[in-house]
Protein backbone atom coordinates (compact mmCIF):
# COMPACT_ATOMS: atom_id res chain seq x y z
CA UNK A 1 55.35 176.76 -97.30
CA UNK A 2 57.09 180.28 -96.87
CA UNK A 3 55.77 182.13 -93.62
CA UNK A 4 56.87 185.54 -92.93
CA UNK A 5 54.94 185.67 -89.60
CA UNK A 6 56.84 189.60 -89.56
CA UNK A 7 55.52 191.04 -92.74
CA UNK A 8 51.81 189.78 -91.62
CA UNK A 9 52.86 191.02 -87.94
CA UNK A 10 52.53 194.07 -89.89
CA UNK A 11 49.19 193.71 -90.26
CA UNK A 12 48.70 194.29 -86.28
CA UNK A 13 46.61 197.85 -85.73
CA UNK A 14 44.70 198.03 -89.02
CA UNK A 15 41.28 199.01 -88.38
CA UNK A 16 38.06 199.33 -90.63
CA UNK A 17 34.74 200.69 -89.98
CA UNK A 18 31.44 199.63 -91.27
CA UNK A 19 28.16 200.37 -91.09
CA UNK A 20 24.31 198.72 -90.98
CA UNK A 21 21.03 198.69 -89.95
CA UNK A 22 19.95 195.85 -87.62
CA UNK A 23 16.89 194.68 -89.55
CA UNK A 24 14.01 192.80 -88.70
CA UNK A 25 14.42 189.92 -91.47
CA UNK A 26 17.33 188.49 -90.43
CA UNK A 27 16.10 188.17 -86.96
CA UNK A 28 12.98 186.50 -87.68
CA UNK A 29 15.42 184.02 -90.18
CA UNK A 30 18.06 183.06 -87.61
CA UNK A 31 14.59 182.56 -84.80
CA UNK A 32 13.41 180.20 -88.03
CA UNK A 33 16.69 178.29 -88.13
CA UNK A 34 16.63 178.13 -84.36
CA UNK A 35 13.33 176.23 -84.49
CA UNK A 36 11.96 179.05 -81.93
CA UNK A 37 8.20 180.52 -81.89
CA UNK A 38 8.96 183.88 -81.72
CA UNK A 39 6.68 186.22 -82.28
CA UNK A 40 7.93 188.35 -85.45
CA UNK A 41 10.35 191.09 -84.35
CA UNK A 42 9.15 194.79 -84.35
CA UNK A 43 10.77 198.03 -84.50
CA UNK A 44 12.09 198.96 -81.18
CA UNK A 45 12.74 195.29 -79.89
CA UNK A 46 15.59 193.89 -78.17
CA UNK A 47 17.50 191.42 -80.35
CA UNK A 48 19.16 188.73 -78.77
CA UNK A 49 22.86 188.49 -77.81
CA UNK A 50 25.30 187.50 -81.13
CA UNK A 51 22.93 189.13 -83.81
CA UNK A 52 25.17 191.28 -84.20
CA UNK A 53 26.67 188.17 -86.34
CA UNK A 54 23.64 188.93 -88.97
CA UNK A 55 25.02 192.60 -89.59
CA UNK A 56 27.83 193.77 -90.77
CA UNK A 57 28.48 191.00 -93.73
CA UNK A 58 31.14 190.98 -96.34
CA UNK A 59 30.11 191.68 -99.81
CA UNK A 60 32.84 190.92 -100.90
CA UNK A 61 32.60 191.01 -105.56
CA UNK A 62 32.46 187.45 -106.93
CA UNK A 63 35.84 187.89 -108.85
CA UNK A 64 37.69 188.65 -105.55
CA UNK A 65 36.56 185.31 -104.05
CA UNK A 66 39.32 182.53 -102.91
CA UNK A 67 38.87 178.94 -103.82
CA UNK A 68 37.45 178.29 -100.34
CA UNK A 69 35.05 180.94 -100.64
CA UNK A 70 36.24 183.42 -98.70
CA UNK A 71 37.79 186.45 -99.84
CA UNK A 72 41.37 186.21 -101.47
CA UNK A 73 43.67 186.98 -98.69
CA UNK A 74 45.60 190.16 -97.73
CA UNK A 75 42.72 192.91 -97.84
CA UNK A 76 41.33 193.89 -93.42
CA UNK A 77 42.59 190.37 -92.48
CA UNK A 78 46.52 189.60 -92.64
CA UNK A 79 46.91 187.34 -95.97
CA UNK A 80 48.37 183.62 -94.00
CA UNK A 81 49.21 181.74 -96.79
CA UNK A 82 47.74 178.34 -94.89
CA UNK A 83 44.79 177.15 -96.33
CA UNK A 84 42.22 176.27 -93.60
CA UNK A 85 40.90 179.19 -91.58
CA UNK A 86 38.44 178.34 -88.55
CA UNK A 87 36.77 180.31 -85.92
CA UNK A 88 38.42 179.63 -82.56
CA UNK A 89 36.54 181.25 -80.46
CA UNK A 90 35.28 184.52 -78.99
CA UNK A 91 35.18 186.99 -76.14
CA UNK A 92 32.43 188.97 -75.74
CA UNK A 93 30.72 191.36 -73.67
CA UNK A 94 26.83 192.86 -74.36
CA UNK A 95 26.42 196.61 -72.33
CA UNK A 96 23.47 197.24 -73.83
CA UNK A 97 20.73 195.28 -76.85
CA UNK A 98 21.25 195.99 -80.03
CA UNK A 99 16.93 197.28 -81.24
CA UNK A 100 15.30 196.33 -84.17
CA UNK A 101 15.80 199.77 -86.45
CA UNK A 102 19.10 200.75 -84.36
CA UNK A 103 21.94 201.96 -86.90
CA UNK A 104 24.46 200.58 -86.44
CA UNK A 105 28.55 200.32 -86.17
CA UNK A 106 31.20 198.45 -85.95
CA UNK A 107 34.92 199.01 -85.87
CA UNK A 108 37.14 196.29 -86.04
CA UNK A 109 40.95 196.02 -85.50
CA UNK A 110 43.75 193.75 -85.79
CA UNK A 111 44.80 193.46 -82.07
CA UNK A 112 47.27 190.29 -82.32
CA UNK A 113 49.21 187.79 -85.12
CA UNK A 114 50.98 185.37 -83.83
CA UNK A 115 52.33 181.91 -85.20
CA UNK A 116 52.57 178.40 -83.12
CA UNK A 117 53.40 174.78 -83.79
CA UNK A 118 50.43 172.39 -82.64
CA UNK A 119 49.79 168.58 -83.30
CA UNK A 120 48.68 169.04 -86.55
CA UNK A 121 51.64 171.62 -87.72
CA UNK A 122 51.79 175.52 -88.22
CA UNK A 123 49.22 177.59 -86.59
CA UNK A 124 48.72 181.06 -87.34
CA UNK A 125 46.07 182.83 -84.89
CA UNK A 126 44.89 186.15 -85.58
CA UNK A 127 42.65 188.02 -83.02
CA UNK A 128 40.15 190.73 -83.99
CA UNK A 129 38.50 193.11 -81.42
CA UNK A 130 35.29 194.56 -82.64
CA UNK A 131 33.54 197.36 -81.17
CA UNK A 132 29.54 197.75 -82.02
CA UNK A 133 27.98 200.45 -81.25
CA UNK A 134 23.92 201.29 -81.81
CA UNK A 135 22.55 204.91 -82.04
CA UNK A 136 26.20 206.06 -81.26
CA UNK A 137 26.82 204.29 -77.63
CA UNK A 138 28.63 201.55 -77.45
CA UNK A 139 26.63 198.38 -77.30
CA UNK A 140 28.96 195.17 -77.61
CA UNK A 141 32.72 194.51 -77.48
CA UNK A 142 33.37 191.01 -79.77
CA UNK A 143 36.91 189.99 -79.60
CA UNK A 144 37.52 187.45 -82.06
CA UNK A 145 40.02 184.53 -82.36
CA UNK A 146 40.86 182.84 -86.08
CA UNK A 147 43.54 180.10 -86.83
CA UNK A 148 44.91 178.99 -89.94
CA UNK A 149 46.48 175.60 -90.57
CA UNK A 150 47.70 173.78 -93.29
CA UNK A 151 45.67 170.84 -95.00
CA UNK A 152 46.86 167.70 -94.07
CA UNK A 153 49.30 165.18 -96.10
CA UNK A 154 47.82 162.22 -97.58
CA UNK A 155 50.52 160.56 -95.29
CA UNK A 156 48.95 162.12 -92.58
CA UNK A 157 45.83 159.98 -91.18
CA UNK A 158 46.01 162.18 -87.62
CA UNK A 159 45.96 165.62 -89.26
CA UNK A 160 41.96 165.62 -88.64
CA UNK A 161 41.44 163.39 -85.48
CA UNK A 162 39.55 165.41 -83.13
CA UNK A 163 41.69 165.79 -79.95
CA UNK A 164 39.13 163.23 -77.44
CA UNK A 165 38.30 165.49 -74.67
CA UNK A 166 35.54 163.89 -72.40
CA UNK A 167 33.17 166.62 -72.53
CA UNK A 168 31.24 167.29 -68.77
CA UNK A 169 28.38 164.51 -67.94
CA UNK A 170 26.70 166.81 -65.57
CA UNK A 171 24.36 168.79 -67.73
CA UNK A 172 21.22 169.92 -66.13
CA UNK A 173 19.98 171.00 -69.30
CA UNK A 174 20.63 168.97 -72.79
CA UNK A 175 19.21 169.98 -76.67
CA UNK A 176 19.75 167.12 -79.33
CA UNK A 177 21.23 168.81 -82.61
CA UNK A 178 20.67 167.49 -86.14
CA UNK A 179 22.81 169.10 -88.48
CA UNK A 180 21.95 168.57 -91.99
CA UNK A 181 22.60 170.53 -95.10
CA UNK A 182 19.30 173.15 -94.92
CA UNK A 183 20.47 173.69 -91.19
CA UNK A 184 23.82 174.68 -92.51
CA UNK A 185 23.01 176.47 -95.59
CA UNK A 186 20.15 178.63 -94.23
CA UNK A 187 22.91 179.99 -91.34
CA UNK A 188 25.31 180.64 -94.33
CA UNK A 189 22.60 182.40 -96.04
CA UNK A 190 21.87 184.13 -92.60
CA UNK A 191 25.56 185.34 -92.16
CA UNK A 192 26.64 185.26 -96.11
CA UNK A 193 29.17 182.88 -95.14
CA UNK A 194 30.63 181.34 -98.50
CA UNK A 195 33.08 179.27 -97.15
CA UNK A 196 32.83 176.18 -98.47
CA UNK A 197 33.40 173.69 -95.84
CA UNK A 198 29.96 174.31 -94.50
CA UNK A 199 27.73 173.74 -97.74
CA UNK A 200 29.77 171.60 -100.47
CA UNK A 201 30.73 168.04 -99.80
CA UNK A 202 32.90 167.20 -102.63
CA UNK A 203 35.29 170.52 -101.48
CA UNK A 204 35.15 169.75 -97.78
CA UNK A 205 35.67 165.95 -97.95
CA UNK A 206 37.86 165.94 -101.26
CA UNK A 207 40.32 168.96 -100.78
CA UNK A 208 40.54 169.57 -97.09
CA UNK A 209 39.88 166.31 -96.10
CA UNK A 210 36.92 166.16 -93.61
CA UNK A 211 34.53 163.41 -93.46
CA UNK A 212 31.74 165.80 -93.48
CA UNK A 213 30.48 169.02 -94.11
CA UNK A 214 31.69 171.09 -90.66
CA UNK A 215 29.31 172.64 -88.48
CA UNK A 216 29.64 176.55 -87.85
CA UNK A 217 31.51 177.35 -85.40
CA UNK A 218 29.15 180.85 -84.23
CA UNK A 219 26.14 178.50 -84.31
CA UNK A 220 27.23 175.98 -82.07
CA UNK A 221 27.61 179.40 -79.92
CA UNK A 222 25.02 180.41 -80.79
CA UNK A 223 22.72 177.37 -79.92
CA UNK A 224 24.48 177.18 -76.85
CA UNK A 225 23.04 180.64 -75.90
CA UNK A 226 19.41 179.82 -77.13
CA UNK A 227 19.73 176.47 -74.88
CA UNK A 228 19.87 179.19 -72.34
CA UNK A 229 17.57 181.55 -73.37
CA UNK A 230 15.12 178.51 -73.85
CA UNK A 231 15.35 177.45 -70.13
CA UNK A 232 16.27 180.60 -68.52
CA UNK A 233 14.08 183.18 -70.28
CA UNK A 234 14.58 185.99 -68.27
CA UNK A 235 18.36 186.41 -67.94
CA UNK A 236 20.41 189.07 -69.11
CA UNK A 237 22.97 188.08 -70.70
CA UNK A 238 26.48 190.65 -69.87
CA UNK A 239 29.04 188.28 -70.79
CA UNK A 240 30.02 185.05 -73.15
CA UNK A 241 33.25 183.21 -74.21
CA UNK A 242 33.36 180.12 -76.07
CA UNK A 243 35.91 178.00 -77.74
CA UNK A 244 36.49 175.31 -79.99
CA UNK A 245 37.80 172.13 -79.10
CA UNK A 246 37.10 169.80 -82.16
CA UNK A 247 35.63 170.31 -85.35
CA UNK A 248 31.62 169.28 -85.67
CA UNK A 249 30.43 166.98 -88.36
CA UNK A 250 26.66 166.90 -90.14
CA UNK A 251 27.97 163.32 -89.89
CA UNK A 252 26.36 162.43 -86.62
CA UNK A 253 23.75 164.59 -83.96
CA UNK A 254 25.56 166.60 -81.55
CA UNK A 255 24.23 167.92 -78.22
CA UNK A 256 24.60 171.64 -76.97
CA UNK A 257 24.25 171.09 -73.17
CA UNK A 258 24.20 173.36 -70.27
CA UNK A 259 24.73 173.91 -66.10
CA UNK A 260 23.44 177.18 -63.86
CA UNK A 261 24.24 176.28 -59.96
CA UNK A 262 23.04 179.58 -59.45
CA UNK A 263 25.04 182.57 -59.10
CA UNK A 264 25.92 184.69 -62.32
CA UNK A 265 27.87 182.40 -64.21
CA UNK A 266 26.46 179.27 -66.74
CA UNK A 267 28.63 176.77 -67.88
CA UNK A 268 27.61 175.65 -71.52
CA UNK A 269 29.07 173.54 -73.63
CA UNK A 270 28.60 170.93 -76.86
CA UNK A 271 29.60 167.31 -77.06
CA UNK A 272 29.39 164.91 -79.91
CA UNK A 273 27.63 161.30 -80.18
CA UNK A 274 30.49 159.84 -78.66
CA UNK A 275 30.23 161.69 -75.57
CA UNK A 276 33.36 164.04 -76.47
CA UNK A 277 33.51 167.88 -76.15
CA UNK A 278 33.26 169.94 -79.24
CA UNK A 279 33.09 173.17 -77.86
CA UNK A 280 33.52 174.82 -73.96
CA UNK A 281 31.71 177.69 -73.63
CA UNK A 282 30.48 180.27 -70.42
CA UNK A 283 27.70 182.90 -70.31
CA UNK A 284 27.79 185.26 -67.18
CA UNK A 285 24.30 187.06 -65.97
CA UNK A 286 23.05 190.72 -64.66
């Protein structure tokens, strides 16, 4: 496959601006999904960190969707001509809540493009830096990491072995995870996420060649974060990084698991059945 990684170098510095309103509903929908008793959320209250992930969401029309279901290439986002496209990871940091009834912003720019050769082949990683701001002040700086790879030959039986990271056996805090299909589908609903790896079997196991349908990337963050919110109730959240180390299956539970020695910094992370790490992840307190 052609890659010009200099014409889509060119797509470094393109910005676009959007705007919403954060909501109640899709506050009291992700707390649903969560399995949290929340009380419903009321106009003036703090949201939790990452909803800005429930604002903000393409609409993109029908007839410009992709056969993965995400938007044919080449509009805000560089078009890579590899077929897989994952979220890597993030960097964020929260200066102030986003409030139920806030309007909203967001500006978003291509910061980086930048093409690699890992184990499984080309890798094109593209980072995005978003800036949110409610009311007019600046609220949350997001800066987001996506790769592209290629789909795998049918020669190819290592193209989606998970690299076998022993993930930490020191957790202090642990939450079992069932992913099933209503888990899955009601956080695409949440996010209007149409890629298809996350809600239709025959695509994800038949033309990209997964075993299963893959867990979201931004929730296993964010169920990482509620572990914490769940046994540290209190904390303010300033900071949070995370990044994925192997693909999560609805194949098997997983477990989002967590540390605080005290001090400002909590290391989080996910692991698999097997006992291997899935994603690495850090959340750093007022």
């Amino acid at each position: 496959m052609s890659l010009d990684i200099e014409h889509l170098r060119g797509w470094i510095g393109r910005e676009e601006r959007t705007e919403d309103v954060a909501t109640a509903a899709p506050a009291r929908g992700l707390a649903a999904t969560l399995d949290r008793d929340d009380p419903p959320p009321r106009g003036g209250d703090a949201l939790p960190p990452l909803s800005h992930w429930l604002y903000f969401l393409p609409a993109h029309r029908q007839s410009d969707i992709g056969p993965d279901g995400h938007a044919r290439r080449g509009g805000f986002l560089p078009p890579v001509p590899l077929p897989r496209r994952m979220w890597a990871g993030s960097r964020l940091d929260f200066l102030a809540p986003l409030r139920v009834g806030q309007a909203i912003t967001r500006t978003s720019r291509i910061a980086d493009v930048n093409v690699r050769e890992g184990r499984t082949g080309t890798l094109v990683f593209v980072k995005v830096e978003h800036a949110i701001h409610a009311d007019g002040a600046l609220a949350i700086r997001d800066h987001h990491d996506i790769v592209y790879r290629d789909l795998p030959s049918p020669a190819d039986t290592t193209a989606n072995a998970s690299p076998r990271i022993a993930a930490p056996t020191d957790a202090t805090w642990t939450r079992c995870i069932t992913p099933d299909d209503v888990l899955l589908f009601r956080y695409s609903a949440l996010t209007f996420n149409g890629h298809r790896i996350h809600y239709d079997r025959a695509y994800v196991t038949g033309v990209e060649g997964y075993p299963g349908l893959i867990v979201h990337g931004p929730l296993i963050a964010t169920l990482l974060l509620d572990l914490l919110r769940r046994e540290l109730p209190d904390a303010v959240v300033r900071g949070f990084s995370f990044k994925a180390v192997a693909p999560t299956f609805d194949t098997a539970p997983f477990f989002v698991c967590g540390r605080h020695d005290g001090g400002s910094t909590v290391r989080l992370w996910a692991r698999d059945a097997d006992g291997q790490l899935a994603m690495e992840a850090s959340a750093t307190l007022a």
